[in-house]
Protein backbone atom coordinates (compact mmCIF):
# COMPACT_ATOMS: atom_id res chain seq x y z
CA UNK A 1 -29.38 16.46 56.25
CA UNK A 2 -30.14 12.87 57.51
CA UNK A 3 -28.04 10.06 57.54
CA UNK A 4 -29.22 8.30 54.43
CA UNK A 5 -28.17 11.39 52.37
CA UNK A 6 -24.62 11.14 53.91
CA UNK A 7 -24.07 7.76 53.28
CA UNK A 8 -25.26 8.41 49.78
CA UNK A 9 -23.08 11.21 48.97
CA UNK A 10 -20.06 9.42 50.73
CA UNK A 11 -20.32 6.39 48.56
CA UNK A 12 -20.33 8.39 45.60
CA UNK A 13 -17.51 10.80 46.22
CA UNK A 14 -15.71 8.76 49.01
CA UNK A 15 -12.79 5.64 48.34
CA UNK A 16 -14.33 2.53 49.80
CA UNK A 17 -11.23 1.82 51.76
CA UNK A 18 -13.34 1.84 55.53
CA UNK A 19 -16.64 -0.91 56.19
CA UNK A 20 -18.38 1.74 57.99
CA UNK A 21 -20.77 1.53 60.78
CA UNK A 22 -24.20 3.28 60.12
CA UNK A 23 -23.69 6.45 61.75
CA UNK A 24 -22.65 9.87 61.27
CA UNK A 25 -21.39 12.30 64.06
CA UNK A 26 -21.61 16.27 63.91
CA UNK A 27 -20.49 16.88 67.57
CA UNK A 28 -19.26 15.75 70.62
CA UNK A 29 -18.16 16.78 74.00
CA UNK A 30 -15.67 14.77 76.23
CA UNK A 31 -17.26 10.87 75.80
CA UNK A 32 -20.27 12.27 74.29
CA UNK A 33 -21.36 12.55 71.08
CA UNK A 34 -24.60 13.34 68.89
CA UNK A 35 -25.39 12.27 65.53
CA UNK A 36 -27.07 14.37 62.71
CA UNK A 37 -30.36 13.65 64.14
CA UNK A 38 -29.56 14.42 68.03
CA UNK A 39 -29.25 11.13 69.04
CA UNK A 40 -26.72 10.99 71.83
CA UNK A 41 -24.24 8.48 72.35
CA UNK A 42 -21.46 8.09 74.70
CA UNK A 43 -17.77 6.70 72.86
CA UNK A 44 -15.68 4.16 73.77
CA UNK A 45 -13.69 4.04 70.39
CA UNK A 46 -12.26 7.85 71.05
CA UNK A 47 -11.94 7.40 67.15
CA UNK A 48 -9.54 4.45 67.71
CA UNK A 49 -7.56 5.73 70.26
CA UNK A 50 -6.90 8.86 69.26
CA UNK A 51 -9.65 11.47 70.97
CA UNK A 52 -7.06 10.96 74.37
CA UNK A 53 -8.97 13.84 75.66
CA UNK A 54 -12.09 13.56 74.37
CA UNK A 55 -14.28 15.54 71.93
CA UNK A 56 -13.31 19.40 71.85
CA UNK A 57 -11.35 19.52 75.37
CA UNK A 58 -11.84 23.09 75.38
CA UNK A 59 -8.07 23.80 76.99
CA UNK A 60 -6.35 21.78 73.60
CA UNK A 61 -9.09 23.51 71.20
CA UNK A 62 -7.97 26.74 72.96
CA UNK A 63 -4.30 26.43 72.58
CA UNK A 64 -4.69 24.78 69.06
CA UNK A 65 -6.47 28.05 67.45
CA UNK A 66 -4.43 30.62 69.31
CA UNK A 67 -1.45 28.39 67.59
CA UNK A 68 -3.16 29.04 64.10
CA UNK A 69 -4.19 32.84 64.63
CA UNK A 70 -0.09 32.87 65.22
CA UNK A 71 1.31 30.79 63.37
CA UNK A 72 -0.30 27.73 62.00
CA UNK A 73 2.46 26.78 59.52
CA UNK A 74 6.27 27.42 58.51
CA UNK A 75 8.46 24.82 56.95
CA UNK A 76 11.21 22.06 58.89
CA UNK A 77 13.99 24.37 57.77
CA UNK A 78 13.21 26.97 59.85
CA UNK A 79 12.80 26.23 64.48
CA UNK A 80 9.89 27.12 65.68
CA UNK A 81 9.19 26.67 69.87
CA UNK A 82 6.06 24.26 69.90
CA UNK A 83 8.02 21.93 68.20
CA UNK A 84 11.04 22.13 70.20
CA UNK A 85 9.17 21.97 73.54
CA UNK A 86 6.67 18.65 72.57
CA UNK A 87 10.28 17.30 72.19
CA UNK A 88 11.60 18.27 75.19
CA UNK A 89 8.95 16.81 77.57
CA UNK A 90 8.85 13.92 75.45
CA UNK A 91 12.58 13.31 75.88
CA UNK A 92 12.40 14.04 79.60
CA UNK A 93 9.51 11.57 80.20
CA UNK A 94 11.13 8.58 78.52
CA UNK A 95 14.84 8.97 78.94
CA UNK A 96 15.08 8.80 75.44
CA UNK A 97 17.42 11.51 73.71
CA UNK A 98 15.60 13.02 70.62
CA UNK A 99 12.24 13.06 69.01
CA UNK A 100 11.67 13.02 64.74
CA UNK A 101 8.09 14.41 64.30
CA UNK A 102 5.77 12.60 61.85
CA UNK A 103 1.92 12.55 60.77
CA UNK A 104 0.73 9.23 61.56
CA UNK A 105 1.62 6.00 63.55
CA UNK A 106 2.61 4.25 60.00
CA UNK A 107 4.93 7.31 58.86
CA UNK A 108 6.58 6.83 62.66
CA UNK A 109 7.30 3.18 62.16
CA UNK A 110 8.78 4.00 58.66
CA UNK A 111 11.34 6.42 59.99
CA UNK A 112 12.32 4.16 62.93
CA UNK A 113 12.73 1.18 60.32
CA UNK A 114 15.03 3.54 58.05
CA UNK A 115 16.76 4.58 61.16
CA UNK A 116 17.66 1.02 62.09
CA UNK A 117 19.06 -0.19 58.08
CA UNK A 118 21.25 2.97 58.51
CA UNK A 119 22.45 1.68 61.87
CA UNK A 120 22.82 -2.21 61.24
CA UNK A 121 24.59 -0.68 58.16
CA UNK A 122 26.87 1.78 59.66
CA UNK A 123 27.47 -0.26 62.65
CA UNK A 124 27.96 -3.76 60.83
CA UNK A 125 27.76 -3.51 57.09
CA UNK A 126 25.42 -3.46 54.30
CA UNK A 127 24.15 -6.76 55.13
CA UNK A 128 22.49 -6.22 58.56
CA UNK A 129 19.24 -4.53 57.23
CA UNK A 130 17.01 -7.73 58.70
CA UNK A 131 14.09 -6.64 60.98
CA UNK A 132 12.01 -9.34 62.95
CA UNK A 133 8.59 -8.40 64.24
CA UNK A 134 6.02 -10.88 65.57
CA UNK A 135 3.01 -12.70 63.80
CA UNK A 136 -0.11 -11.20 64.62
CA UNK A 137 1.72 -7.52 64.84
CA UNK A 138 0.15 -4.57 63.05
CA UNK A 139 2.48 -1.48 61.99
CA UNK A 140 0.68 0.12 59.40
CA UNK A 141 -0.45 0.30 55.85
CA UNK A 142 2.07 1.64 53.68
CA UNK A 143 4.27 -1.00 51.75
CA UNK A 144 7.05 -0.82 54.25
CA UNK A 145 5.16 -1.21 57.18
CA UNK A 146 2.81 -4.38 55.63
CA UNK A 147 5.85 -5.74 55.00
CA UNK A 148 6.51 -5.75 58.54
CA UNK A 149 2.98 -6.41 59.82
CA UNK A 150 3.41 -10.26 60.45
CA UNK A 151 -0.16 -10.97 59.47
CA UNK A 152 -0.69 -12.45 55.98
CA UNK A 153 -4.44 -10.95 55.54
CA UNK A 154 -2.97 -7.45 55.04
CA UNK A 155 -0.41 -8.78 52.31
CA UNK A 156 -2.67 -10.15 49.68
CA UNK A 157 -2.63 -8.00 46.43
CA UNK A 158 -0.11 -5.08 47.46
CA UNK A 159 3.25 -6.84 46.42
CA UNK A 160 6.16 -7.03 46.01
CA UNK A 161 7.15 -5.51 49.26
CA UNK A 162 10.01 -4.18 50.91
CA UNK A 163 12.04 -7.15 51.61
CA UNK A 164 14.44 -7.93 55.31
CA UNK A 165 11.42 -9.14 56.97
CA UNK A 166 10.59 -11.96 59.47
CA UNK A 167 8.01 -13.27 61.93
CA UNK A 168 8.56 -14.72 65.02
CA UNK A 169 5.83 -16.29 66.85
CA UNK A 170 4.86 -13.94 69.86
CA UNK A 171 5.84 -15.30 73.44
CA UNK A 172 7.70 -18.18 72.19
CA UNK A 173 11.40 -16.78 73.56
CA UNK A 174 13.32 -19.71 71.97
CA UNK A 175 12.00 -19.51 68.68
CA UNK A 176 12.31 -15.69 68.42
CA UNK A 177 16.30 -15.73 69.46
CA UNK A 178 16.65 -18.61 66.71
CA UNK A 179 15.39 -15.78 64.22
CA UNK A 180 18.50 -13.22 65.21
CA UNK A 181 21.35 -13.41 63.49
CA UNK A 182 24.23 -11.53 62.44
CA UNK A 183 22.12 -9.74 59.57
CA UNK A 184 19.43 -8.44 62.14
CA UNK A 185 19.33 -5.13 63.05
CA UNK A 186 16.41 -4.26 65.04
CA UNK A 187 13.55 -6.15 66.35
CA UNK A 188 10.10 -4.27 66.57
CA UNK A 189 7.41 -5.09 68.60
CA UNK A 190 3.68 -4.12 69.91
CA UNK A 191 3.58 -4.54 73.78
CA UNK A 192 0.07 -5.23 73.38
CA UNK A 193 -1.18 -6.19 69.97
CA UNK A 194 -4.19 -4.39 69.14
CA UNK A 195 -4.89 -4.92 65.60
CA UNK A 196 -4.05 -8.88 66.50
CA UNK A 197 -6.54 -8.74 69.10
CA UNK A 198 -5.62 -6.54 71.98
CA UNK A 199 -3.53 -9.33 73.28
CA UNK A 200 -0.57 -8.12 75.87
CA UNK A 201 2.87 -9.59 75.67
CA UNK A 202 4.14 -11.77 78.57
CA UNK A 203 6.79 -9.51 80.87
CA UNK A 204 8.91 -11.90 80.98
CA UNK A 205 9.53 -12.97 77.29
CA UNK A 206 9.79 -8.88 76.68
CA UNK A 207 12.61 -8.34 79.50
CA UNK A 208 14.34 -11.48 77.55
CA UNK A 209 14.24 -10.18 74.04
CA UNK A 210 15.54 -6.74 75.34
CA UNK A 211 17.84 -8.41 76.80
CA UNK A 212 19.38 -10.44 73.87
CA UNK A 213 19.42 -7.39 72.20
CA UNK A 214 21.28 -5.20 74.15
CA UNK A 215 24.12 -8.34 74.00
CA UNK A 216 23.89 -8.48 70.58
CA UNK A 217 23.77 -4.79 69.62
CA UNK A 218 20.39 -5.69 67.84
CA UNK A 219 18.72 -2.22 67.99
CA UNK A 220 14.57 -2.90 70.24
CA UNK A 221 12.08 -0.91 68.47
CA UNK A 222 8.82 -0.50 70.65
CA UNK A 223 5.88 0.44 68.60
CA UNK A 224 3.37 2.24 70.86
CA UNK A 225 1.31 3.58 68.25
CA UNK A 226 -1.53 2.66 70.28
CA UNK A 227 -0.78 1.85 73.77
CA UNK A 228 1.38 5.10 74.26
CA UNK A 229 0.10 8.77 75.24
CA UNK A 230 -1.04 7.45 78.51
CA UNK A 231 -3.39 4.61 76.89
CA UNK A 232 -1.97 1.95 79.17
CA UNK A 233 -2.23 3.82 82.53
CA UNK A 234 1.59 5.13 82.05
CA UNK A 235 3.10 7.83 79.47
CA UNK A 236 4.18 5.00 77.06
CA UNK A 237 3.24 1.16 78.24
CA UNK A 238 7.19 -0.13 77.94
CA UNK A 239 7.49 1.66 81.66
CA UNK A 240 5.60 -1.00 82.70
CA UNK A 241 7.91 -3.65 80.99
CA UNK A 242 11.07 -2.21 82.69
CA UNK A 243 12.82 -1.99 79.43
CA UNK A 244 14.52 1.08 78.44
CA UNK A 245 14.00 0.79 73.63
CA UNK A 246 16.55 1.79 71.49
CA UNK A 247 13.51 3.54 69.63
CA UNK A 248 9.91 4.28 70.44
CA UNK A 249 7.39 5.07 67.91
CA UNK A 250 3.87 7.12 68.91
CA UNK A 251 0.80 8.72 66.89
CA UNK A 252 -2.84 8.53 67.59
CA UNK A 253 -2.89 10.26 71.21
CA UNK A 254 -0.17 12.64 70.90
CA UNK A 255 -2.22 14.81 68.64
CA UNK A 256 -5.28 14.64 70.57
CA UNK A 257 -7.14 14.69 67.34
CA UNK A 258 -5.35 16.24 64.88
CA UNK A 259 -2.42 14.44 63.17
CA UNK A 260 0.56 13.93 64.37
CA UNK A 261 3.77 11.26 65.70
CA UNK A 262 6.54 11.16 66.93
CA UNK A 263 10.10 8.25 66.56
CA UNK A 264 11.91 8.80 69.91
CA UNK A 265 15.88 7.98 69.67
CA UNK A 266 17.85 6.16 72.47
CA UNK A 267 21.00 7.21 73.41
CA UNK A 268 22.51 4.60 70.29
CA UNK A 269 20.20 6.38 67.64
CA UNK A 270 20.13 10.01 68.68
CA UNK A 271 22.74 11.19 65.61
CA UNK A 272 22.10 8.16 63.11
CA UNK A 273 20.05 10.26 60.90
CA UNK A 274 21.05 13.51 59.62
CA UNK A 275 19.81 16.36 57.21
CA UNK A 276 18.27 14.66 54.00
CA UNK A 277 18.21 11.25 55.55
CA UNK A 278 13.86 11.98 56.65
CA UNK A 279 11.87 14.29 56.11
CA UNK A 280 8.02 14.98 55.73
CA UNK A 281 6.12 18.36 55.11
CA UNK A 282 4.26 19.02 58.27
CA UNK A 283 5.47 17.37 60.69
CA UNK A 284 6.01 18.87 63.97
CA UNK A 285 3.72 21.58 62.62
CA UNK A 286 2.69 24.51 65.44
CA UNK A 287 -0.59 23.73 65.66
CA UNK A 288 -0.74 20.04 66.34
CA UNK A 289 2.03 21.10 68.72
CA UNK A 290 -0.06 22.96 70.73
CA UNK A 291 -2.29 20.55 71.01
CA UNK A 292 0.08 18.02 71.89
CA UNK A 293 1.35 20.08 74.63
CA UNK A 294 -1.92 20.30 76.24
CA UNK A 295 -2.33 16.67 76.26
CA UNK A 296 1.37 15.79 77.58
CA UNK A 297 0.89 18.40 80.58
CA UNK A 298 -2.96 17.06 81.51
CA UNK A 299 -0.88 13.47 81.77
CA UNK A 300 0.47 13.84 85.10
CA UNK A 301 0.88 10.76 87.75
CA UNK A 302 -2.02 11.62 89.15
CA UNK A 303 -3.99 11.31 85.99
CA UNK A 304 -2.73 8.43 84.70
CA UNK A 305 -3.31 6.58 87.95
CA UNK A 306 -6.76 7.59 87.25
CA UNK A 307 -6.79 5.98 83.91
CA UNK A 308 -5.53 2.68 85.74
CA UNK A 309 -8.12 2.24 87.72
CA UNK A 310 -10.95 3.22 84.79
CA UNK A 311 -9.38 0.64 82.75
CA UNK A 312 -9.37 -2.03 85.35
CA UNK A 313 -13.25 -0.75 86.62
CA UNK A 314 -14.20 -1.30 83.13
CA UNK A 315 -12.09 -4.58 82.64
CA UNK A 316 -14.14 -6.22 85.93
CA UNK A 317 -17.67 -4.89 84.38
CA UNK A 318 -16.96 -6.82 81.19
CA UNK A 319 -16.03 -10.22 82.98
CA UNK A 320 -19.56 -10.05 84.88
CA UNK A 321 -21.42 -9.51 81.06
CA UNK A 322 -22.68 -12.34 79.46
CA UNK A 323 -20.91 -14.13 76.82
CA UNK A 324 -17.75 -12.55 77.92
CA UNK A 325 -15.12 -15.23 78.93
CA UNK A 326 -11.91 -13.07 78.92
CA UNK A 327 -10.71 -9.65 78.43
CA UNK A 328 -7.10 -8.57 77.76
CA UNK A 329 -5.26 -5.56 77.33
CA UNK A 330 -3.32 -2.50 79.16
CA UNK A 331 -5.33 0.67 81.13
CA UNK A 332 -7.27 1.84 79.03
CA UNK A 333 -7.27 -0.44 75.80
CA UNK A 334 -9.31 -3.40 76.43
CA UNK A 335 -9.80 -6.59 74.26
CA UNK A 336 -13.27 -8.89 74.92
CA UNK A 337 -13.77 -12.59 73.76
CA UNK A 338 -16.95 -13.06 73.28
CA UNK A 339 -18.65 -17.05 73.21
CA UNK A 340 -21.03 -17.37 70.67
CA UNK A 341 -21.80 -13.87 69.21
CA UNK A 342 -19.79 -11.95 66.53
CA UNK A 343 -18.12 -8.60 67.98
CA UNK A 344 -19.29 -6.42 64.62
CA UNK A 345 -22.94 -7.56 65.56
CA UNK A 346 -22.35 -6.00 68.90
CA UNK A 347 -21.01 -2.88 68.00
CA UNK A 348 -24.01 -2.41 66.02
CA UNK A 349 -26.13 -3.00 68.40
CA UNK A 350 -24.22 -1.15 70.49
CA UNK A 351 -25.14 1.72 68.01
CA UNK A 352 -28.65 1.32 68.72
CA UNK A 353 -28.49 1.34 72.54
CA UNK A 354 -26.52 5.04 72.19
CA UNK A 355 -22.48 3.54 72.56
CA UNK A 356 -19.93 3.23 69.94
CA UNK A 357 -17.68 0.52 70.27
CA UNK A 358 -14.83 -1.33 68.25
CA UNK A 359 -14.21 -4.53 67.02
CA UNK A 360 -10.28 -6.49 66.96
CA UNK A 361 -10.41 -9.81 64.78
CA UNK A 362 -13.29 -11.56 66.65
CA UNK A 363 -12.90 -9.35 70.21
CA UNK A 364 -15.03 -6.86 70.97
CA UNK A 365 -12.53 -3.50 71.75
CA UNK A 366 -12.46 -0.93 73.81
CA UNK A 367 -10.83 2.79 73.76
CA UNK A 368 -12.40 5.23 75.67
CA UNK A 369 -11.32 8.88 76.03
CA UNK A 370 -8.76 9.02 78.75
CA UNK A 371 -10.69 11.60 79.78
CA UNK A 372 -14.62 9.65 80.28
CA UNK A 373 -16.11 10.48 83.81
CA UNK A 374 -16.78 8.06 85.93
CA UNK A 375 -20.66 7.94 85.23
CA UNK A 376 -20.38 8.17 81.70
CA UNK A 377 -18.05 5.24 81.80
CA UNK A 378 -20.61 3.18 83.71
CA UNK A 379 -23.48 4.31 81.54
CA UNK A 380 -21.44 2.96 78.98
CA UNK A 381 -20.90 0.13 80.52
CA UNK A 382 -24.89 -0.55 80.87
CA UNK A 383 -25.49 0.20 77.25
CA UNK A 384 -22.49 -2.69 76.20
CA UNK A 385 -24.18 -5.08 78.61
CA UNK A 386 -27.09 -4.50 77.17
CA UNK A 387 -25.79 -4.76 73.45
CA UNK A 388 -24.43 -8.20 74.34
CA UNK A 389 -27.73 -8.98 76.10
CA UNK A 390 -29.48 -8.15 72.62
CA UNK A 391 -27.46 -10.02 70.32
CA UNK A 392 -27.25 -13.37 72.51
CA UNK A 393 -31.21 -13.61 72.61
């Protein structure tokens, strides 16, 4: 079947809720991937972070189907061990104290947003249910979470939405700490924005709004959607903040391509909710379990240091490509400016020179499987430079 046929049948039978790029892939292998025809290509989008070890890491597609010739489903009211033990290393990595298991990074931020009312409630009335995040932030697509994605692009069309929201302009300590007052019960935050353009938070503003609300019993909600699972070069990229959240929120990664995340509890959330409070069909399921599991164990130091200095290899390659004046980001999740050229345009030809790459508002991004080899990472490389080349003539 070629491609043509695909992207007929898809735009008959298919929502047109993705502007997708003009290829189709049937298989892939670590960074590597081929197309319907056989064209090759190596990825750098690990299908938006969430590939963390590639296409078909044979040790996670090995553990994942002896989960389902086992046991590939039972329901939340009964234990089963996979669950339990993601949970465990999870809570002994992070120092947090218990783990709610969800299907996606938006579902995640929705239970740590009804785990904060309930404890701004409990802890100081009905009142206290206001959450700030930051303009710019991105925390999913359901009506909750675009209420609290401070970027006004995602809210046209969709209201009303859940109310107790408010914006405070990223790295700008002063005007943040005017926002908190004695209704505010959390504060959520990206460490590095990635749907606002893969731009990092200042240390220093972080370590100051933790800070503030720790004093003020404001509960710090740290979404790592995105830069956790070992996409920054460390387990979860608040290690490298030295905060220690109240809640931490996690998807893409964890799964290693099947769907799954996670809300980690602090020691002040561990018992807030109870039976009824949250719930969701298949989360924590065996078989995404067992994948999980695989990915958590293959994240060791030494691994992770590894994914350091790929991220910072590839980082210094993009500053030397033309049209490139800065690049931002964490490890492995890199954010280009580009002068002159529009990032979609370079993606595509990207696409055409065999490497798939993303875009981030007007950035070019980068997300490569935490896994790439070093020459496959350089090839890469080439084939961006060249993109960029092609598009600037």
């Amino acid at each position: 079947m070629d491609f043509m046929e695909i992207h007929a049948r898809d735009a008959r039978h298919v929502a047109n809720t993705y502007a997708r790029f003009p290829v189709a892939i049937v298989r892939g292998q670590n960074a590597r991937c081929w197309d319907e025809s056989g064209k090759a290509y190596i990825d750098l989008t690990s299908g938006i972070g969430v590939n963390s070890l590639g296409y078909a890491d044979p040790a996670w597609a090995d553990a994942v189907a002896a989960q389902l010739h086992t046991l590939q489903h039972t329901s939340n009211l009964i234990h089963t061990l996979p669950c339990v033990e993601v949970a465990e290393t999870l809570c002994a990595r992070t120092g947090m104290r218990k783990v709610f298991f969800s299907n996606s990074g938006a579902e995640s931020n929705e239970g740590a947003i009804k785990c904060a009312r309930k404890y701004g409630r409990q802890s100081h009335g009905p009142a206290c249910h206001k959450i700030v995040t930051l303009d710019q932030s991105f925390h999913g697509r359901t009506v909750t979470t675009l209420a609290a994605t401070g970027q006004a692009s995602f809210h046209h069309q969709f209201g009303p939405f859940t109310e107790g929201f408010a914006y405070a302009p990223p790295g700008d300590i002063e005007k943040t700490l005017a926002m908190l007052d004695e209704n505010t019960c959390a504060v959520m935050i990206e460490l590095v924005q990635g749907e606002g353009g893969v731009i990092p938070l200042d240390a220093a503003y972080v370590k100051a709004l933790a800070e503030a609300c720790q004093a003020r019993d404001i509960l710090l909600i740290i979404d790592e959607v995105q830069t956790g699972i070992g996409r920054a070069g460390t387990l979860f990229a608040f290690e490298q903040y030295g905060i220690q959240p109240d809640i931490v929120t996690c998807a893409k990664g964890l799964g290693g391509g099947l769907p799954f995340g996670a809300v980690l509890f602090g020691e002040k959330c561990a018992d807030v909710l109870g039976p009824g409070d949250h719930g969701t069909t298949f989360g924590g399921n065996p078989a995404v379990s067992a994948g999980a599991k695989v990915v958590l164990a293959r994240l060791d130091d030494a691994f992770l240091r590894e994914v350091g200095k790929k991220g910072a290899h590839a980082r210094a390659r993009l500053l030397r490509m033309p049209r490139v004046t800065a690049v931002d980001g964490l490890g492995f999740m890199l954010g280009a400016s580009l002068a002159g050229l529009a990032a979609r345009d370079v993606v595509l030809a990207g696409i055409r020179n065999g490497v798939l790459t993303l875009t981030a508002k007007d950035r070019l991004r980068l997300l490569p499987p935490l896994t790439i080899p070093w020459d496959d990472l350089d090839e890469a490389l080439n084939r961006v430079e060249k993109a960029l080349k092609e598009v600037a003539a």
